[in-house]
PDB file of N, CA and C in Angstrom:
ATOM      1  N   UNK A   1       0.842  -1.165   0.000  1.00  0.00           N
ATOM      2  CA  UNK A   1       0.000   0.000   0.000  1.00  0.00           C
ATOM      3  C   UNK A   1       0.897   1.241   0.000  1.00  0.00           C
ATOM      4  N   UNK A   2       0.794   2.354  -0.816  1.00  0.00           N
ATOM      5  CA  UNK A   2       1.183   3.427  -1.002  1.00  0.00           C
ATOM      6  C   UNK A   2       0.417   4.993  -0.139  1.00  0.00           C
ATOM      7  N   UNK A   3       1.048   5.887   0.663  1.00  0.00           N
ATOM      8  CA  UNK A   3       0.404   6.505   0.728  1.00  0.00           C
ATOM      9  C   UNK A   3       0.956   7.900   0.499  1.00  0.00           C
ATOM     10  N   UNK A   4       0.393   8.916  -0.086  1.00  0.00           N
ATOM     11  CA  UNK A   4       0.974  10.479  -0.363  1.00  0.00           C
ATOM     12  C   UNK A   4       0.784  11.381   0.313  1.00  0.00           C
ATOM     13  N   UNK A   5       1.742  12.205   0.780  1.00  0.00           N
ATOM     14  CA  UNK A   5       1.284  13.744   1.524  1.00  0.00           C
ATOM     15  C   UNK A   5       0.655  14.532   0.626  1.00  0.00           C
ATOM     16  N   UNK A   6      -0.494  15.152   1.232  1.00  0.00           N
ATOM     17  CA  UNK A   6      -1.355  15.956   0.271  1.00  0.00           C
ATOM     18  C   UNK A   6      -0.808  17.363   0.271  1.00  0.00           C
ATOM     19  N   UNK A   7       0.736  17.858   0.994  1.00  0.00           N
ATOM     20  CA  UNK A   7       0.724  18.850   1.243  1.00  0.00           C
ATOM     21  C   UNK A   7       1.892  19.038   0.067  1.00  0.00           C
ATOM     22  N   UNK A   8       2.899  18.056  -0.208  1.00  0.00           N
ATOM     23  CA  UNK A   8       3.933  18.134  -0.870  1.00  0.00           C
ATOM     24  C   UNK A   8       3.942  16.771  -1.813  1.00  0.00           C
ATOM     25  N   UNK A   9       3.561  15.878  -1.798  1.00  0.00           N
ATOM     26  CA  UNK A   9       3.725  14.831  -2.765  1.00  0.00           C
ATOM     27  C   UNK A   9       4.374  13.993  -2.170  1.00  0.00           C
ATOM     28  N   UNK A  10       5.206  13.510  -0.953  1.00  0.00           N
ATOM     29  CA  UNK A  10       5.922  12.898  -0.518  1.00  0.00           C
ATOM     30  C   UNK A  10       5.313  11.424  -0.160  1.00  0.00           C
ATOM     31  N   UNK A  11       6.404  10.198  -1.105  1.00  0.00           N
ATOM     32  CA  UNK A  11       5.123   8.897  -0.903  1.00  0.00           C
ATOM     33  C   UNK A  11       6.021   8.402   0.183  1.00  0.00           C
ATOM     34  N   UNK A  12       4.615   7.315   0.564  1.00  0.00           N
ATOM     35  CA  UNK A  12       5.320   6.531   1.661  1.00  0.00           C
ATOM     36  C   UNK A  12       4.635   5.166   1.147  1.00  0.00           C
ATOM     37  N   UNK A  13       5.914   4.217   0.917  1.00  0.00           N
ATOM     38  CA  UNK A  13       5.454   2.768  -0.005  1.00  0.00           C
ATOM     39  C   UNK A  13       5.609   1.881   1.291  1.00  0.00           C
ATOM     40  N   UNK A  14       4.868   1.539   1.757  1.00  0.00           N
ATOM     41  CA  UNK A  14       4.717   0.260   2.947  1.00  0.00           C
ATOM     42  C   UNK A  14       5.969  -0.755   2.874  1.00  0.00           C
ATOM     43  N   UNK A  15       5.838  -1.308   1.703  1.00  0.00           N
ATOM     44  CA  UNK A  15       6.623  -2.313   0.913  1.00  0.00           C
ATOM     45  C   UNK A  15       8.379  -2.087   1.114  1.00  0.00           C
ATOM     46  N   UNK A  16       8.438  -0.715   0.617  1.00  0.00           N
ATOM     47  CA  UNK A  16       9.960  -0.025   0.173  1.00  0.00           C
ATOM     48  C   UNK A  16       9.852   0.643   1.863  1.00  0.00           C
ATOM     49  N   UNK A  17       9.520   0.657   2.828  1.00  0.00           N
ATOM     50  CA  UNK A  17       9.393   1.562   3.723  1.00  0.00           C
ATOM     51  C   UNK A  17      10.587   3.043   3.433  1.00  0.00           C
ATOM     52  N   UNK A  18      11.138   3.590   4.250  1.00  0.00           N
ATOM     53  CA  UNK A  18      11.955   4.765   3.966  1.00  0.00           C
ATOM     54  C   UNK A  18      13.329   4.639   4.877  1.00  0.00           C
ATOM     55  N   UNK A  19      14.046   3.767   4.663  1.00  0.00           N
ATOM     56  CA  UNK A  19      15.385   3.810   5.113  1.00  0.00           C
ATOM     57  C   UNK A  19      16.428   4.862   5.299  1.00  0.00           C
ATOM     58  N   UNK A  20      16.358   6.067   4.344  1.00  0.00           N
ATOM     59  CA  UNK A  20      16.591   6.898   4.348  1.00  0.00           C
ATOM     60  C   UNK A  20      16.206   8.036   5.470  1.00  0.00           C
ATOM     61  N   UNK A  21      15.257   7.235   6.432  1.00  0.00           N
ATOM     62  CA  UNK A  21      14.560   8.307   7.569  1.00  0.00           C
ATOM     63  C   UNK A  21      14.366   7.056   8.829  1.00  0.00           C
ATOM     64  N   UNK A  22      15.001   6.141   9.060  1.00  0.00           N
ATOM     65  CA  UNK A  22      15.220   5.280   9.764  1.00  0.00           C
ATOM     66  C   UNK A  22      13.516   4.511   9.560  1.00  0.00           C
ATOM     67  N   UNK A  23      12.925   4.126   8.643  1.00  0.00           N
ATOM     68  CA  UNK A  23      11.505   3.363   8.707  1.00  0.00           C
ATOM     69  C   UNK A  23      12.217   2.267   8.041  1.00  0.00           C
ATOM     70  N   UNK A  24      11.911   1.009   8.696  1.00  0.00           N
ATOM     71  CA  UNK A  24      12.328  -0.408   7.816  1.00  0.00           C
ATOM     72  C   UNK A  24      11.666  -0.732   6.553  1.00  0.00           C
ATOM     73  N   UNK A  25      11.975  -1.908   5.162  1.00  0.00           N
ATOM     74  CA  UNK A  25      10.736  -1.817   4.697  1.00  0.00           C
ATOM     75  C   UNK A  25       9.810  -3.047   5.423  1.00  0.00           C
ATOM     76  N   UNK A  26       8.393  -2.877   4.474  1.00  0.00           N
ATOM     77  CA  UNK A  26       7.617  -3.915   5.235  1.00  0.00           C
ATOM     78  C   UNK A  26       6.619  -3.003   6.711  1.00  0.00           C
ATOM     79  N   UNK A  27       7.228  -1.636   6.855  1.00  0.00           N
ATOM     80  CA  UNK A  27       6.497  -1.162   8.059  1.00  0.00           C
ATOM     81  C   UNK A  27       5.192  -0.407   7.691  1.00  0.00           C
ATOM     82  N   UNK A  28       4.200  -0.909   8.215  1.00  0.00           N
ATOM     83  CA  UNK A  28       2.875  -0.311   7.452  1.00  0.00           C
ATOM     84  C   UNK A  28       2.585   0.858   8.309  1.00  0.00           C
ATOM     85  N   UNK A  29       1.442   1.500   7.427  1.00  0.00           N
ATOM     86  CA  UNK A  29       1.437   3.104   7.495  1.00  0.00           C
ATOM     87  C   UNK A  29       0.752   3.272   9.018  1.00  0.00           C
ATOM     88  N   UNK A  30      -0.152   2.435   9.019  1.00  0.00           N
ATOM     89  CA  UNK A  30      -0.182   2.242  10.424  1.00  0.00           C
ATOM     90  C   UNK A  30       0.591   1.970  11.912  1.00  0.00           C
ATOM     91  N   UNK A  31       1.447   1.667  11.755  1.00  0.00           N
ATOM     92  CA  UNK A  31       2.224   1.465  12.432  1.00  0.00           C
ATOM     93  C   UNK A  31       3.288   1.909  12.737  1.00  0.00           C
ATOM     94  N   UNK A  32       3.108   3.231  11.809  1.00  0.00           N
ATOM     95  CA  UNK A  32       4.341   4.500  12.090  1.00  0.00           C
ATOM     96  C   UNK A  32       3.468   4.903  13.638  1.00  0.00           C
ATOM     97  N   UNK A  33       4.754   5.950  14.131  1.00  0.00           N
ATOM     98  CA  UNK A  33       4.072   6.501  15.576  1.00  0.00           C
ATOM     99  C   UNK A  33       2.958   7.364  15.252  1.00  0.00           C
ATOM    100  N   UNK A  34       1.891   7.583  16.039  1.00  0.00           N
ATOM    101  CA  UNK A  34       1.125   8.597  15.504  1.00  0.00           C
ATOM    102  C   UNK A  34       1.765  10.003  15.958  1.00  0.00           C
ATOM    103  N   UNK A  35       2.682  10.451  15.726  1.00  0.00           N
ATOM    104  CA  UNK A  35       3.426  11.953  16.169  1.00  0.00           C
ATOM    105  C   UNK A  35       4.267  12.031  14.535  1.00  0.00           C
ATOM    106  N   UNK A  36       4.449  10.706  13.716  1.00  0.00           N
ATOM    107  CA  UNK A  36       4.713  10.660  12.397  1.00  0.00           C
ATOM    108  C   UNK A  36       4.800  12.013  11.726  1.00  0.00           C
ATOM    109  N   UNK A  37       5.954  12.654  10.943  1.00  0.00           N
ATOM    110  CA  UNK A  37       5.844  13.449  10.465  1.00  0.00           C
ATOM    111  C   UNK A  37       6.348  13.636   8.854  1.00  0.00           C
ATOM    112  N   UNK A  38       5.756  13.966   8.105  1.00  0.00           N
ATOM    113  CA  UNK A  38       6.437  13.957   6.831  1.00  0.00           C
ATOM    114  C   UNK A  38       7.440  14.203   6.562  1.00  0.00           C
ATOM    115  N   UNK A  39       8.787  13.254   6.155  1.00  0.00           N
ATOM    116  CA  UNK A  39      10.054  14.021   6.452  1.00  0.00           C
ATOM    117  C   UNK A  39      10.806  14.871   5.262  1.00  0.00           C
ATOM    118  N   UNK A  40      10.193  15.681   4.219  1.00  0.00           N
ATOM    119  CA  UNK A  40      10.119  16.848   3.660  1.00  0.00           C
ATOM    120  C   UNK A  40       9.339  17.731   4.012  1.00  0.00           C
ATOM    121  N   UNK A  41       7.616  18.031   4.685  1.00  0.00           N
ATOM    122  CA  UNK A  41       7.061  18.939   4.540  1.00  0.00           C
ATOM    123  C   UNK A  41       6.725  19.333   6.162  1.00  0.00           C
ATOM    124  N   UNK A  42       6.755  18.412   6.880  1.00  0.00           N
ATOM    125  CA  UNK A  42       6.469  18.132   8.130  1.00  0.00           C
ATOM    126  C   UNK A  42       5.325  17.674   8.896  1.00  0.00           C
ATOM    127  N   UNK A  43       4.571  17.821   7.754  1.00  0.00           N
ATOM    128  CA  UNK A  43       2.742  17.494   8.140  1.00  0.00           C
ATOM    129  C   UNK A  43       2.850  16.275   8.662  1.00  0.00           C
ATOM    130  N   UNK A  44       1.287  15.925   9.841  1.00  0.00           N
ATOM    131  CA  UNK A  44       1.413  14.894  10.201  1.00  0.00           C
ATOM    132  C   UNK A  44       0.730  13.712   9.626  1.00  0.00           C
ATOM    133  N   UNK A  45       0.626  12.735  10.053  1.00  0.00           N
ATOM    134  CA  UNK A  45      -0.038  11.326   9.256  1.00  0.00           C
ATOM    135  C   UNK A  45      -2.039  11.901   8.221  1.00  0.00           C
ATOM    136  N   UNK A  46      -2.134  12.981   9.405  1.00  0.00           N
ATOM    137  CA  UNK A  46      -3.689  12.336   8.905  1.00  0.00           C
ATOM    138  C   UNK A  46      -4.016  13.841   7.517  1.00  0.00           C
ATOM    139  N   UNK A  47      -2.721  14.465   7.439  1.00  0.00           N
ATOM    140  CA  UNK A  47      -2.558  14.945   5.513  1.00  0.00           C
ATOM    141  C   UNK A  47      -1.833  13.512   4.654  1.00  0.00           C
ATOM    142  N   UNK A  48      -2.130  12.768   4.718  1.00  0.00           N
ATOM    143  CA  UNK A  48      -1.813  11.914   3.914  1.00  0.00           C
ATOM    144  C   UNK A  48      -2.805  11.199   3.522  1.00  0.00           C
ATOM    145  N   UNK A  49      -2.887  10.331   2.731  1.00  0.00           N
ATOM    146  CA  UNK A  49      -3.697   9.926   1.353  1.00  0.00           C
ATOM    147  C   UNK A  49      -3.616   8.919   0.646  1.00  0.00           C
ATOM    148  N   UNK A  50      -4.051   7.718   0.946  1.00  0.00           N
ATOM    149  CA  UNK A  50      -3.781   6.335   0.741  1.00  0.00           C
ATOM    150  C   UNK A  50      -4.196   6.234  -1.127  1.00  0.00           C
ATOM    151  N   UNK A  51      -3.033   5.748  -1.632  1.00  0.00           N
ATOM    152  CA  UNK A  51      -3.138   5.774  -3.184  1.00  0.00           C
ATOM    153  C   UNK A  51      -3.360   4.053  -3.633  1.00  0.00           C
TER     154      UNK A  51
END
């Protein structure tokens, strides 16, 4: 499952998680912390947008 920030475009692929921001892959979107923040725009989980 894929999901996008609606504020900047920034995806977050469940699958590929984001290693680049310490998220493993395989970590679902749920299961980020809910304090989760977009790590380009800063918004939190619930501007995002399940694609």
């Amino acid at each position: 499952m894929k999901y996008v920030c609606e504020v900047c475009g920034w995806e977050y692929d469940e699958e590929l998680g984001a290693p680049d921001f310490g998220i493993e892959p395989g970590t679902l979107f749920s299961d980020l912390p809910e304090d989760f923040e977009c790590p380009l725009c800063g918004v939190g989980k619930d501007n995002f947008s399940e694609e």
